[in-house]
Protein backbone atom coordinates (compact mmCIF):
# COMPACT_ATOMS: atom_id res chain seq x y z
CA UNK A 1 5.19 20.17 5.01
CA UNK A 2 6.90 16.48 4.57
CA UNK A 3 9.27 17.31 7.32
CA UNK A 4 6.56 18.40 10.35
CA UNK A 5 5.12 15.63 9.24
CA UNK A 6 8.07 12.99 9.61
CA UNK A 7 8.57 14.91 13.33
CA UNK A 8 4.47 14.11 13.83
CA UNK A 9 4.88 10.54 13.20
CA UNK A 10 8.03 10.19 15.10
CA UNK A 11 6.66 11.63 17.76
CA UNK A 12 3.16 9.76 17.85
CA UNK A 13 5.29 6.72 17.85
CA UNK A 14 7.52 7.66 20.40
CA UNK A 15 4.62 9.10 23.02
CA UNK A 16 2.74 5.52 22.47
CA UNK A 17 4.06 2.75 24.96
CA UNK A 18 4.73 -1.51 24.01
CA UNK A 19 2.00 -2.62 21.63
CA UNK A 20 0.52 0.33 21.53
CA UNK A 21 3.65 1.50 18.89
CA UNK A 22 2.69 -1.16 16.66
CA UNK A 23 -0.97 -0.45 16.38
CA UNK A 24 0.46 3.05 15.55
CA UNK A 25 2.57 1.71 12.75
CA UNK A 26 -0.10 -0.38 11.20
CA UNK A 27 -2.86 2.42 11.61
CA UNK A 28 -0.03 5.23 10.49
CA UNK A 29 0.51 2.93 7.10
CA UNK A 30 -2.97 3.08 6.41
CA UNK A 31 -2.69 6.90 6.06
CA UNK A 32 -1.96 8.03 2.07
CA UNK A 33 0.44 10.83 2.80
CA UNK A 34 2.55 8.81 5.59
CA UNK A 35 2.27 4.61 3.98
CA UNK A 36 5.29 2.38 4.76
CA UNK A 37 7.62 4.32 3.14
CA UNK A 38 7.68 6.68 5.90
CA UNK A 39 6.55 5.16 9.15
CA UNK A 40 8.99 1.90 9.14
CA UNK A 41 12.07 4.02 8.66
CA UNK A 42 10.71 6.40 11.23
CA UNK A 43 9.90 3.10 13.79
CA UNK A 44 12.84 1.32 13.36
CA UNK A 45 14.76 4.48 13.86
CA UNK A 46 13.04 4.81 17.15
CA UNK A 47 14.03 1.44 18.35
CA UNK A 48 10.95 -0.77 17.34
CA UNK A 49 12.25 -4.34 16.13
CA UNK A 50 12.23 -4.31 12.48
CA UNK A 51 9.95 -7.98 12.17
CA UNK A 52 7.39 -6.20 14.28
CA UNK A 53 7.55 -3.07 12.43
CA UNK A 54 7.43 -4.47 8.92
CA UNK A 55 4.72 -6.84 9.87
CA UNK A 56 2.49 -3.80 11.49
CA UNK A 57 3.05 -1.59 8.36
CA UNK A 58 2.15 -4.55 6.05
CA UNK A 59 -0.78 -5.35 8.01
CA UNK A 60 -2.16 -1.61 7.71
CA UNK A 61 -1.08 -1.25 3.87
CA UNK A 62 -2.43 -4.90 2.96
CA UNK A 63 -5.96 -3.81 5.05
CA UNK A 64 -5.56 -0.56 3.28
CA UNK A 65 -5.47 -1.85 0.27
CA UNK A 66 -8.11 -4.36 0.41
CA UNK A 67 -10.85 -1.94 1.69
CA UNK A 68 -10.11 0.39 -1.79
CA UNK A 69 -10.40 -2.37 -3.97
CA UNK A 70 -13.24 -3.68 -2.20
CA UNK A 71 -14.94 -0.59 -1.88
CA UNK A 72 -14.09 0.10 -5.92
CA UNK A 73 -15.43 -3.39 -7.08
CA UNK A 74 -18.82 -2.57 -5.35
CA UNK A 75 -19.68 0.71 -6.22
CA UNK A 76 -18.53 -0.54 -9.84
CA UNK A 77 -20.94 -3.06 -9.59
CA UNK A 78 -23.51 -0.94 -8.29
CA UNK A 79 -22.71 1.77 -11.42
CA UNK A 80 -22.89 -1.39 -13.55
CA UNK A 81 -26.27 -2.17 -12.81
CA UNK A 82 -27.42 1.55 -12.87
CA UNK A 83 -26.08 2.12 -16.85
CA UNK A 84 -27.94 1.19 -19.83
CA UNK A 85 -26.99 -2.11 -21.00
CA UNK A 86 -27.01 -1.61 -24.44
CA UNK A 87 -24.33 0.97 -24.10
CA UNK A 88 -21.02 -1.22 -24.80
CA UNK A 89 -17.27 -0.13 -24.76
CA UNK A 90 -15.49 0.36 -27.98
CA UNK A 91 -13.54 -2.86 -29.16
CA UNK A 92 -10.66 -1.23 -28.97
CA UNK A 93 -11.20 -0.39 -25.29
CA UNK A 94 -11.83 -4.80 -25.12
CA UNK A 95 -8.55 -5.16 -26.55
CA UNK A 96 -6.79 -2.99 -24.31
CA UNK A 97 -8.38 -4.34 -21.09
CA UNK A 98 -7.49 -7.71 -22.20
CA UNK A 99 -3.83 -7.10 -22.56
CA UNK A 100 -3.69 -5.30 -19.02
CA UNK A 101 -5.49 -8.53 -17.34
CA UNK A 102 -2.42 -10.13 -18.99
CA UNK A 103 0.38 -8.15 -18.32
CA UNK A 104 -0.24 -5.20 -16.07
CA UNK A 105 -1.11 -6.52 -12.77
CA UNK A 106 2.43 -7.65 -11.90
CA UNK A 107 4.25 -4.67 -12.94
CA UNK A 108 1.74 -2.39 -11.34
CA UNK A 109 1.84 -4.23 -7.87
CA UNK A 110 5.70 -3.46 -8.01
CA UNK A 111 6.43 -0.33 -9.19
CA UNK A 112 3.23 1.24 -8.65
CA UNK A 113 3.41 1.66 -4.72
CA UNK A 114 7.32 3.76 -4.99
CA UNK A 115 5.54 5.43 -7.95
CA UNK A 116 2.11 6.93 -7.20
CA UNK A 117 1.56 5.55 -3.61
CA UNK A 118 0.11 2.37 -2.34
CA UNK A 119 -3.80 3.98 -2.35
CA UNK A 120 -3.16 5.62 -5.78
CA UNK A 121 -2.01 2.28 -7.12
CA UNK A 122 -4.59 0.16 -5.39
CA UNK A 123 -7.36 2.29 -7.27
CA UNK A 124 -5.63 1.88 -10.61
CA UNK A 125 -5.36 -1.43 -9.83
CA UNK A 126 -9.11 -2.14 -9.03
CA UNK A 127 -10.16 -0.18 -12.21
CA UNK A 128 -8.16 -1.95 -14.27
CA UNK A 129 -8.44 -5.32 -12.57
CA UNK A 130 -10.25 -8.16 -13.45
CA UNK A 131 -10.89 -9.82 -9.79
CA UNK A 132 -10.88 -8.30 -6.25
CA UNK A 133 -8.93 -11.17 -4.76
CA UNK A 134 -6.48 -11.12 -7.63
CA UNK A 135 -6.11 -8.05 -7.32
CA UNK A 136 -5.33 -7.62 -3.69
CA UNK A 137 -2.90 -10.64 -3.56
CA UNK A 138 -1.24 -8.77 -6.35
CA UNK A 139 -0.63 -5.69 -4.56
CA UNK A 140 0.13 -7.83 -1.24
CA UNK A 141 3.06 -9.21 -2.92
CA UNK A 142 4.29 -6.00 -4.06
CA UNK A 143 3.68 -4.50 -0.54
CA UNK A 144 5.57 -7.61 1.00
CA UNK A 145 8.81 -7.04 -1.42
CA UNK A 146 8.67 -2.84 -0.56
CA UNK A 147 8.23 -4.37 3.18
CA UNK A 148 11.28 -6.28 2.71
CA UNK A 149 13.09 -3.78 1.06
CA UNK A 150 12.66 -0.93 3.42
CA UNK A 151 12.88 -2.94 6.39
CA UNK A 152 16.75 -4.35 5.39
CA UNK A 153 17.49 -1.18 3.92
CA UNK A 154 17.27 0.83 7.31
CA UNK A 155 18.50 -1.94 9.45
CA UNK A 156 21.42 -1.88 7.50
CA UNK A 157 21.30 1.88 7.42
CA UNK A 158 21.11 2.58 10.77
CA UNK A 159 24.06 -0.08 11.80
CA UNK A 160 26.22 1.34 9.02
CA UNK A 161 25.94 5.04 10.89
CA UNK A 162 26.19 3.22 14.14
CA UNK A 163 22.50 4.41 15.71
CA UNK A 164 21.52 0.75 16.60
């Protein structure tokens, strides 16, 4: 399945023309089962320039992103205000909540997007987060280092095999 859909993307890419590839590669990182960690590989291999390319996918992931935990902090707020208010979470629960505010946020913006996926993580995230905008600048600065990353990683790939 992962492999017709590598050839897909490659070949939605390739069939676009000028900017029209880069609006690809930012809607294309929007998508769950395609993200960043498949579309700027499969760009840059196609001759996009990497800046463009990593900006694009960052700019879908990032809007990506935002929309879930958006979407996540309203309908929570909407639950919120449909639940009995004298039902209250165990202290325990308190405690636990507290020390993810502290802690969590960081190490879930990093690892959790070559982990679980950038949508999987930004859900966790907004569950477990204490602030939307936090939260999304968070996961923007994980997305930017994974940009980064993947971006010099197949630049230098493809100029060690000599496809540049």
């Amino acid at each position: 399945m992962l492999p017709a859909t590598l050839l897909e993307v490659g070949t939605t890419i390739e069939s676009a023309s000028g900017l029209g590839r880069y609006v690809l590669v930012f809607l294309l990182a929007m998508i769950p089962a395609i993200e960043p960690f498949i579309v700027i590989p499969i760009a840059i291999g196609l001759g996009l320039d990497p800046v463009g390319t990593g900006t694009a996918a960052f700019a879908g992931s990032v809007t990506a992103v935002a929309a879930i935990v958006y979407c996540q902090q309203r309908l929570a707020a909407w639950w919120s205000r449909r639940r009995d208010p004298d039902e209250d979470s165990s202290d325990r629960y308190g405690r636990a909540r507290r020390v993810w505010r502290k802690y969590g946020m960081a190490g879930l913006a990093f690892a959790g997007p070559i982990l679980a996926g950038i949508h999987l993580t930004a859900l966790l995230a907004a569950v477990t987060g204490r602030d939307a905008r936090v939260t999304v600048a968070w996961l923007s600065v994980g997305l930017l280092a994974w940009t980064v990353a993947l971006v010099a990683g197949t630049t230098a790939g493809i100029s060690v095999l000599g496809l540049a």
